[in-house]
Protein backbone atom coordinates (compact mmCIF):
# COMPACT_ATOMS: atom_id res chain seq x y z
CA UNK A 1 -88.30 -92.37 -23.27
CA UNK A 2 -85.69 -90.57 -24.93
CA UNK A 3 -84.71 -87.01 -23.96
CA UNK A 4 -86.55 -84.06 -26.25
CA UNK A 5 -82.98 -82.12 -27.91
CA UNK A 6 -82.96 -78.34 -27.16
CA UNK A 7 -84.45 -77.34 -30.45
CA UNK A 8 -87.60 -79.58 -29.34
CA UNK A 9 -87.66 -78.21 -26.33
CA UNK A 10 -88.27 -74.73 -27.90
CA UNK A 11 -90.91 -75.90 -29.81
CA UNK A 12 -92.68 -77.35 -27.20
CA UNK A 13 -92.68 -74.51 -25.08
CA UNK A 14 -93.89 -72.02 -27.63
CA UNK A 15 -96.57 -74.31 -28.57
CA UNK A 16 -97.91 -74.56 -25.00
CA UNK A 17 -97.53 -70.54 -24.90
CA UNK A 18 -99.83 -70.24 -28.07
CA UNK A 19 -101.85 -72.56 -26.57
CA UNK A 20 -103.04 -69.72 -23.88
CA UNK A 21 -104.58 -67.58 -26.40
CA UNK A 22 -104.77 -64.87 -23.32
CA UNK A 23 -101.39 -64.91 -22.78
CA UNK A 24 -100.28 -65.08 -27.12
CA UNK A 25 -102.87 -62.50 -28.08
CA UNK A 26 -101.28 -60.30 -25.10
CA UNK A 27 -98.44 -60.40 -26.50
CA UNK A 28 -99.07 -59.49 -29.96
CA UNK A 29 -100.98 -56.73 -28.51
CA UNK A 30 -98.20 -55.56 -26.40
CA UNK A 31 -95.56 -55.92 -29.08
CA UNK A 32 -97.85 -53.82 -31.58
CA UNK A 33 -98.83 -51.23 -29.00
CA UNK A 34 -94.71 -50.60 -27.99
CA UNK A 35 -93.66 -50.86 -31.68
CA UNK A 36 -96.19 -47.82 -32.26
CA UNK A 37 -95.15 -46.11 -29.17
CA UNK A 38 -91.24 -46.52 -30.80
CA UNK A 39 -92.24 -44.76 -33.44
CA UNK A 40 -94.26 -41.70 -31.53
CA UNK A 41 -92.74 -39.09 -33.10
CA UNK A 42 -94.60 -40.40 -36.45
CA UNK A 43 -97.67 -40.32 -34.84
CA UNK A 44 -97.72 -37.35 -32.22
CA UNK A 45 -95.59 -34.29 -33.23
CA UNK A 46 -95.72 -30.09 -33.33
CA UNK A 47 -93.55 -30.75 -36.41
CA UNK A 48 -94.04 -31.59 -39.92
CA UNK A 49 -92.19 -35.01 -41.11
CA UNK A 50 -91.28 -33.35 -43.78
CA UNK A 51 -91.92 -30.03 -45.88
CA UNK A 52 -91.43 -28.08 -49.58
CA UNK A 53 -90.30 -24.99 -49.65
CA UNK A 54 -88.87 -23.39 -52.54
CA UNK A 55 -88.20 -26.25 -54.61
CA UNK A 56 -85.91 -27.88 -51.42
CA UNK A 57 -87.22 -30.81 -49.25
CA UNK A 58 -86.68 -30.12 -45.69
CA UNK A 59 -87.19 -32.70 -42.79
CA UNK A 60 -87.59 -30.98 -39.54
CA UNK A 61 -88.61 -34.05 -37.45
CA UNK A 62 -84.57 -34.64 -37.85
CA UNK A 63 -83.28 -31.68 -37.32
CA UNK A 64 -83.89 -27.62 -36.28
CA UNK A 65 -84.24 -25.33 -39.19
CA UNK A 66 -84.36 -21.30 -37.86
CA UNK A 67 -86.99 -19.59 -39.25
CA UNK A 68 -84.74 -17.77 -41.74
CA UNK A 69 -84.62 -20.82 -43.72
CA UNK A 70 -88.47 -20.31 -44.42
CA UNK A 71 -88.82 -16.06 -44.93
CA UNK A 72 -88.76 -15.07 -41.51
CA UNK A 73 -86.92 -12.54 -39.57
CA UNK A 74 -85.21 -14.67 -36.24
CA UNK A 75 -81.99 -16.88 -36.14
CA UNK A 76 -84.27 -18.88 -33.72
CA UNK A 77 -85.97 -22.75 -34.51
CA UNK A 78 -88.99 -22.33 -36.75
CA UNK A 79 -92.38 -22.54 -35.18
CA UNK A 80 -94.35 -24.79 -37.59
CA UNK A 81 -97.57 -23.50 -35.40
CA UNK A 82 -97.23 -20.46 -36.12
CA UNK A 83 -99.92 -19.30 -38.72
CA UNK A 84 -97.05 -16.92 -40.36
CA UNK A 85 -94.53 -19.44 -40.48
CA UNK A 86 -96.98 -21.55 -41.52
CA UNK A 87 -98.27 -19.55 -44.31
CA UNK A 88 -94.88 -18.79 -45.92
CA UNK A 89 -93.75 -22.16 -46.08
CA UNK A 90 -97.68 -23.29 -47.62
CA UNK A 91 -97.71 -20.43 -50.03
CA UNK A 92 -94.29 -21.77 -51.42
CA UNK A 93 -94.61 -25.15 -50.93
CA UNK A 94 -96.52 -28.09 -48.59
CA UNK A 95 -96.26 -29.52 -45.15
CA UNK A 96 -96.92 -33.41 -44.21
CA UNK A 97 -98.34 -33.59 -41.02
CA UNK A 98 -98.20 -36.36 -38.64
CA UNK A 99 -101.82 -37.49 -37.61
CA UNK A 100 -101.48 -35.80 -34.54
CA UNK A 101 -100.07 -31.98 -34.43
CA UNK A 102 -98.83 -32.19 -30.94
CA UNK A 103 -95.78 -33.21 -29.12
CA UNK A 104 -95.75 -34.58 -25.33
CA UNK A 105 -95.08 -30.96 -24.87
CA UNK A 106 -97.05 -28.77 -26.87
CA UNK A 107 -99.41 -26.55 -25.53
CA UNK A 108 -102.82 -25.89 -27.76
CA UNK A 109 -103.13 -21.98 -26.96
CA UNK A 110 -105.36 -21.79 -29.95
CA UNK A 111 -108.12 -23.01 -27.39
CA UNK A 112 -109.96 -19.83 -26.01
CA UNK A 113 -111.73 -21.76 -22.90
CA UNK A 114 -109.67 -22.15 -19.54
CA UNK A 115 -107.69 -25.68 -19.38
CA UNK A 116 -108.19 -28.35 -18.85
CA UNK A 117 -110.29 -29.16 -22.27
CA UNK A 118 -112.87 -31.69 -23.12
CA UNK A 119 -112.03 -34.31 -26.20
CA UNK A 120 -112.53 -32.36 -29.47
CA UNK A 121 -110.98 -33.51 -33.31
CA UNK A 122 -108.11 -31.79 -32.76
CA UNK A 123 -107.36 -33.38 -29.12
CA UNK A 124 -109.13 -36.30 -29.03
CA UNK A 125 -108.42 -37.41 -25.69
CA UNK A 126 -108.88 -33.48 -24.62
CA UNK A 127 -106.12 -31.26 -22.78
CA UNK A 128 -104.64 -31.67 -19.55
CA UNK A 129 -104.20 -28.58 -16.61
CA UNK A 130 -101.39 -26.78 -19.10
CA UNK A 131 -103.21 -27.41 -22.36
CA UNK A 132 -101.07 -30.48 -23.45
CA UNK A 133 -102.37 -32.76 -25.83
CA UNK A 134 -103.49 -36.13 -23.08
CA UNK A 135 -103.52 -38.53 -25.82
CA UNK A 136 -99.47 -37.53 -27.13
CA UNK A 137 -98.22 -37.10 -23.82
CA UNK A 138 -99.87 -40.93 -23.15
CA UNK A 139 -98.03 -42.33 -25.90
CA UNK A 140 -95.39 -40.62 -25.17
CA UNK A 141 -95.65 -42.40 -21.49
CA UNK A 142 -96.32 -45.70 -22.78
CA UNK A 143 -93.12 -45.48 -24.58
CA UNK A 144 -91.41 -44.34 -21.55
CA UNK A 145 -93.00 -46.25 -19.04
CA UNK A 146 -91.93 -49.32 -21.33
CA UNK A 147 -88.55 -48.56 -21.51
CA UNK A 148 -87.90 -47.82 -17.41
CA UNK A 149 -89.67 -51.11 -17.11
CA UNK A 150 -87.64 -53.23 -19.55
CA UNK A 151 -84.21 -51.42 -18.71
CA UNK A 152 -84.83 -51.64 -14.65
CA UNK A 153 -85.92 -55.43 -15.04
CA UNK A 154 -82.98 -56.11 -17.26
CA UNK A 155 -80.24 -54.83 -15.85
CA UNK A 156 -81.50 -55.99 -12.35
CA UNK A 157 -82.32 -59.47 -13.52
CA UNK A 158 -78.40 -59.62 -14.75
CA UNK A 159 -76.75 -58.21 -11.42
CA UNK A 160 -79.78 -60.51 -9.39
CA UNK A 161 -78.59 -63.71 -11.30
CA UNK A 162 -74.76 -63.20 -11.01
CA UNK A 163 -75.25 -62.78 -7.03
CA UNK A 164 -77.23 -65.50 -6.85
CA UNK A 165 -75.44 -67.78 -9.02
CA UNK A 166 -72.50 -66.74 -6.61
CA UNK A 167 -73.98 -67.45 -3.26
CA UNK A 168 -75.81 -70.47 -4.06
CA UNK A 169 -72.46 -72.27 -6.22
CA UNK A 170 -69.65 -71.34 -3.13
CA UNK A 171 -71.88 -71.44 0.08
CA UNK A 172 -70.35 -71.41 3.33
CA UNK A 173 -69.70 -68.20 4.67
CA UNK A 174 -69.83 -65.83 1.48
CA UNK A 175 -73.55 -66.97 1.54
CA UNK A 176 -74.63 -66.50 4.96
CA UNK A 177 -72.42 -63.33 4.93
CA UNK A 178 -74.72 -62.17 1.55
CA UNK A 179 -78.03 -63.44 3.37
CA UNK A 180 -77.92 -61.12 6.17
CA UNK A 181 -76.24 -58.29 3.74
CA UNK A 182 -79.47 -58.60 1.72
CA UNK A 183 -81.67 -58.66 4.77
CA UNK A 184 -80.56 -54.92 6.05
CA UNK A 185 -80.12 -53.80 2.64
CA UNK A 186 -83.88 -54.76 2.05
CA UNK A 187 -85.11 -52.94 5.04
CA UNK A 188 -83.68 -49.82 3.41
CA UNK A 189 -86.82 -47.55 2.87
CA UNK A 190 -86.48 -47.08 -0.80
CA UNK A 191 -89.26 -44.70 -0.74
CA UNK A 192 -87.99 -42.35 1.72
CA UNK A 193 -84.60 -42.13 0.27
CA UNK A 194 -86.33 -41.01 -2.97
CA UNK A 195 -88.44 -38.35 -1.39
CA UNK A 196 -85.28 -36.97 0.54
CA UNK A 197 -83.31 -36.83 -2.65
CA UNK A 198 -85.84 -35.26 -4.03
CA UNK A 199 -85.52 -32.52 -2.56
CA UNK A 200 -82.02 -31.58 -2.97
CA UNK A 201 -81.73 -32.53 -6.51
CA UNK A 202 -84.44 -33.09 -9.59
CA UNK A 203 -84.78 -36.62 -10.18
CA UNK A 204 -84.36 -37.92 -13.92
CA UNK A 205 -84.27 -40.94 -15.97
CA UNK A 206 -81.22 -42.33 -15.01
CA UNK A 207 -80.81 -41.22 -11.82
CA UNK A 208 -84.22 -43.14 -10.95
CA UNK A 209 -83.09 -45.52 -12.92
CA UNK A 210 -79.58 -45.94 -10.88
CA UNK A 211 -81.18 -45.58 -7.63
CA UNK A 212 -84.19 -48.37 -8.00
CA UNK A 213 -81.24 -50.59 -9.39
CA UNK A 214 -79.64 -50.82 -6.19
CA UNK A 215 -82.90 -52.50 -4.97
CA UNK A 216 -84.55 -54.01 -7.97
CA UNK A 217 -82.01 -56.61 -8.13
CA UNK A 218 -82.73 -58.72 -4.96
CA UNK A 219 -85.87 -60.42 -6.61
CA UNK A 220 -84.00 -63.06 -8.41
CA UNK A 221 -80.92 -63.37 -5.89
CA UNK A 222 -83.35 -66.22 -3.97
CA UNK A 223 -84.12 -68.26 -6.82
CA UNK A 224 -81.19 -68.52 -8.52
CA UNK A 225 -79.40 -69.17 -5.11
CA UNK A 226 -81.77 -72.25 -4.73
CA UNK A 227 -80.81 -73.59 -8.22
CA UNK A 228 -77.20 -73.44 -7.84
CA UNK A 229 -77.66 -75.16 -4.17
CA UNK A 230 -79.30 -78.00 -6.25
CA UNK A 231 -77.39 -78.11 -9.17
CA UNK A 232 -73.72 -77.90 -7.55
CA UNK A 233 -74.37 -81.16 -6.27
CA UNK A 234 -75.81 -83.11 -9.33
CA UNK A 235 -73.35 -85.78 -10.77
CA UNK A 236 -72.60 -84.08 -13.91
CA UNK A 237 -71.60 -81.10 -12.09
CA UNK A 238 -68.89 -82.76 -9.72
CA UNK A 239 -67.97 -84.81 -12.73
CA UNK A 240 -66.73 -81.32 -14.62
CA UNK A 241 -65.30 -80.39 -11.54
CA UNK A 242 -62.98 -83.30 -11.57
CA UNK A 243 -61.80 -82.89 -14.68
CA UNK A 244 -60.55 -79.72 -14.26
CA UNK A 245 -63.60 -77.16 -15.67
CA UNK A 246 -63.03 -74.09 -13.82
CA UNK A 247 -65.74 -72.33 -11.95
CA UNK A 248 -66.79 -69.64 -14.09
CA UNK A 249 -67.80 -72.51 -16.77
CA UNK A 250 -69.40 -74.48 -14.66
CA UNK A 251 -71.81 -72.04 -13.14
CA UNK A 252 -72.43 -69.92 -16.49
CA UNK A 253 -72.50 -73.23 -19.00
CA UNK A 254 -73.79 -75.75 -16.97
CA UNK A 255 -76.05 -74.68 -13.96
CA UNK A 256 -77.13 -71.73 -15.06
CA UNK A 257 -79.31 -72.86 -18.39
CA UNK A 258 -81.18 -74.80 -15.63
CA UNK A 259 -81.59 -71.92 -13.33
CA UNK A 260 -83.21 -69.55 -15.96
CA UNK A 261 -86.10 -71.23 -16.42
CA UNK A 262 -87.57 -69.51 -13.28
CA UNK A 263 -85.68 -66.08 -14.07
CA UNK A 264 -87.38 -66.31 -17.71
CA UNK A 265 -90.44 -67.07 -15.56
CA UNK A 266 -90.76 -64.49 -13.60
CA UNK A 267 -89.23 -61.60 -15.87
CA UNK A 268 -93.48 -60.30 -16.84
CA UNK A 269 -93.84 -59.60 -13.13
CA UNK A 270 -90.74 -57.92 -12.50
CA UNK A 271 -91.27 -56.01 -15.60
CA UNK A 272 -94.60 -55.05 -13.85
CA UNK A 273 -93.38 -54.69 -10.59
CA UNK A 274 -90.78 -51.81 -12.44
CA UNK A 275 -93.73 -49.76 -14.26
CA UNK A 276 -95.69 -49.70 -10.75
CA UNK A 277 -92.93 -48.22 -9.04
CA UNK A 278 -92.06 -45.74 -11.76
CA UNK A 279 -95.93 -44.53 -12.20
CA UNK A 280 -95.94 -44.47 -8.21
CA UNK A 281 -93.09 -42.05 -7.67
CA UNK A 282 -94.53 -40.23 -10.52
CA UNK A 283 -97.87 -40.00 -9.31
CA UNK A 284 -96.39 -39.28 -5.22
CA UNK A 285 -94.39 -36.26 -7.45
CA UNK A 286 -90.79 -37.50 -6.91
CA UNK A 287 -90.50 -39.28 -10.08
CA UNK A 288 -89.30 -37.98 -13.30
CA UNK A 289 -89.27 -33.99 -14.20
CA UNK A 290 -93.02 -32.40 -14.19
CA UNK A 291 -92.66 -32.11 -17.64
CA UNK A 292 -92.23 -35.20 -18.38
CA UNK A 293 -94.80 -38.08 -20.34
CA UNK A 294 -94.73 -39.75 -17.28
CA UNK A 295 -98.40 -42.12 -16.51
CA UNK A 296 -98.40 -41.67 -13.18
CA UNK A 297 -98.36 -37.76 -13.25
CA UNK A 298 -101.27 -38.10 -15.36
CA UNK A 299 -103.02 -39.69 -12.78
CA UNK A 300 -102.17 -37.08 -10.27
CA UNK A 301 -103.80 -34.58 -12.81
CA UNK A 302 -106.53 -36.48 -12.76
CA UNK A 303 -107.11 -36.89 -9.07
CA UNK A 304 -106.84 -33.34 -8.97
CA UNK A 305 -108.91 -32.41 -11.37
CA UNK A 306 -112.56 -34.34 -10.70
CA UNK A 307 -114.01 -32.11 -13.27
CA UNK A 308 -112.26 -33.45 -16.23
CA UNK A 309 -112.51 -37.24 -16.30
CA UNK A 310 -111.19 -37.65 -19.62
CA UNK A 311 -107.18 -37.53 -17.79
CA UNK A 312 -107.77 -40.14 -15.62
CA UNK A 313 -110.25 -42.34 -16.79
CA UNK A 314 -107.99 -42.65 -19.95
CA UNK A 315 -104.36 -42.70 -17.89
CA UNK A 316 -106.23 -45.37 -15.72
CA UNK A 317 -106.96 -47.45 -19.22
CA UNK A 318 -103.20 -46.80 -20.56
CA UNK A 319 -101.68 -47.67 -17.56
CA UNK A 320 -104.15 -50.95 -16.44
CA UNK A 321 -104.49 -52.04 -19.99
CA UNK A 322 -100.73 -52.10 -19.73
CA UNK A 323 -100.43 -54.04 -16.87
CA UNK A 324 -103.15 -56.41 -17.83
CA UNK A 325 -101.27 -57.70 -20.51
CA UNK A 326 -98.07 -58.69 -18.71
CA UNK A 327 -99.88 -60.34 -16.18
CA UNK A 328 -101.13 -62.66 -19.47
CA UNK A 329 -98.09 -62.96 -20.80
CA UNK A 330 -96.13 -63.76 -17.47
CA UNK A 331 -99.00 -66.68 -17.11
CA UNK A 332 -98.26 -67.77 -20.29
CA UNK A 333 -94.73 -67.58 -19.97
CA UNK A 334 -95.27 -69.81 -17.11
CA UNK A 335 -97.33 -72.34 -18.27
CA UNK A 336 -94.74 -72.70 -21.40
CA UNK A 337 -91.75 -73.25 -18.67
CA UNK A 338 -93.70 -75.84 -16.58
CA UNK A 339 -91.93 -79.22 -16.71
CA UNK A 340 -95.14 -80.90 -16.19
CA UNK A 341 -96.79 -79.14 -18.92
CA UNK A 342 -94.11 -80.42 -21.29
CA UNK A 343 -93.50 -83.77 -20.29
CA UNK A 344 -97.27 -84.31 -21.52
CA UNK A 345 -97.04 -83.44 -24.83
């Protein structure tokens, strides 16, 4: 039977993902959910997207304006909550509102009960413990939670697949040497040395970001390693080798489109893996900064406040709804890399 080209290949493979409808309508769902989250600042905002005001069009989702610019009396950024500021700029021109009037950080102080607030119109997933807007500072999370994910998973998958391209193509000593490297570097407690920094320093973004790298990236190291251990010894492989193809070439043109199959596999689930972590820390409280959209400090506002469901019943959703759909798309995913899958169509 003659060999399926690469471009058939592709086409095989997507068809038997869109042949899990789970895993293809989880996707859609996930890509349509993240492009909105992209685009929160459209959606959840305690600024206009854009405003009239004396004949001049103003767009102060791009930029500060003080509130000089609209009558007022301070150098400092205009309040576009403010009934007066909000009253001189209406009486001289319009504002367009996003559809929600809050930022991740905005606080509603127009509410006159203690916080944390049922869902009303104006918050429709209620307040939080500080009078936040839950449903902005969830999509707000989702974005971020996204992001970590994706970034940790990517840049780990990279460093995980050049070590284990490395170790599996030379063997010998370099690998045994890396095996037992990874082996005490994996019994670090990543946890611990999270909480202790912690305390000497405020975690953010990057730093958590940096610091989970250093771990993160062992996942793949084994299963690349086994595909270079099999593929350094296939014919075409010592064939290049004998005529002269230097190393680099041979492990990054030749073995390594073979060894991706399972990296590509498994890329949901360490995606996963990445948002757990990140909503763990969070929810422990030696994630990101307090004020931060961060999922897994929502959930600690839930826990501690049983009286207002509403924070973590609908964290909970954002945050297993989230995880749901990777799981489909990593079985997918699977299913669409499985030799045996394509070798019957």
């Amino acid at each position: 039977m003659q060999r399926p080209r690469l471009g058939e290949i592709g086409r095989i493979r997507w068809a038997t993902f869109r042949d899990n409808a789970r895993g293809y309508w989880a996707l859609i769902i996930f890509l349509a959910l993240f492009g909105l989250s992209l685009c929160a600042e459209l959606i959840a905002n305690d600024r206009p997207l854009l405003l009239m005001h004396r004949g001049s069009l103003y767009a102060p989702i791009l930029c500060d304006y003080p509130e000089t610019t609209f009558g007022g009396a301070f150098e400092t950024p205009a309040d576009y909550r403010d009934p007066a500021v909000r009253e001189r700029i209406e009486t001289e021109g319009w504002m367009l509102w996003p559809p929600i009037r809050y930022g991740y950080a905005t606080v509603n102080r127009e509410i006159a009960t203690p916080f944390p607030t049922p869902p009303t119109r104006d918050n429709i997933l209620g307040t939080d413990d500080s009078g936040r807007d839950v449903f902005a500072r969830l999509l707000y999370g989702f974005r971020l939670s996204v992001l970590f994910g994706l970034a940790l998973a990517a840049f780990g998958s990279i460093i995980g697949v050049c070590v284990g391209a490395t170790f599996g193509y030379y063997g010998g000593w370099l690998d045994i040497a890396g095996q037992r490297f990874m082996e005490v570097w994996g019994g670090l407690p990543l946890t611990y040395l999270l909480i202790i920094l912690a305390s000497f320093v405020e975690p953010t973004f990057w730093m958590l970001l940096g610091i989970m790298l250093l771990f993160s990236w062992m996942g793949l190291v084994d299963i690349v390693r086994a595909e270079f251990l099999r593929g350094r010894n296939l014919c075409y492989v010592q064939a290049a080798r004998a005529l002269g193809v230097t190393d680099r070439v041979i492990m990054f043109r030749h073995i390594l489109p073979n060894a991706m199959v399972a990296t590509i596999t498994f890329l949901p689930f360490i995606l996963n893996g990445s948002i757990t972590t990140l909503t763990s820390l969070d929810f422990l409280g030696f994630g990101l900064p307090p004020d931060s959209p961060a999922l897994g400090e929502l959930l600690a506002q839930g826990k501690a406040n049983i009286q207002a469901p509403w924070i973590g019943l609908s964290a909970f959703a954002v945050l297993g709804g989230l995880l749901m759909l990777l799981v489909f798309i990593g079985e997918a995913v699977r299913d669409a890399f499985d030799p045996n899958r394509a070798q019957a169509r």
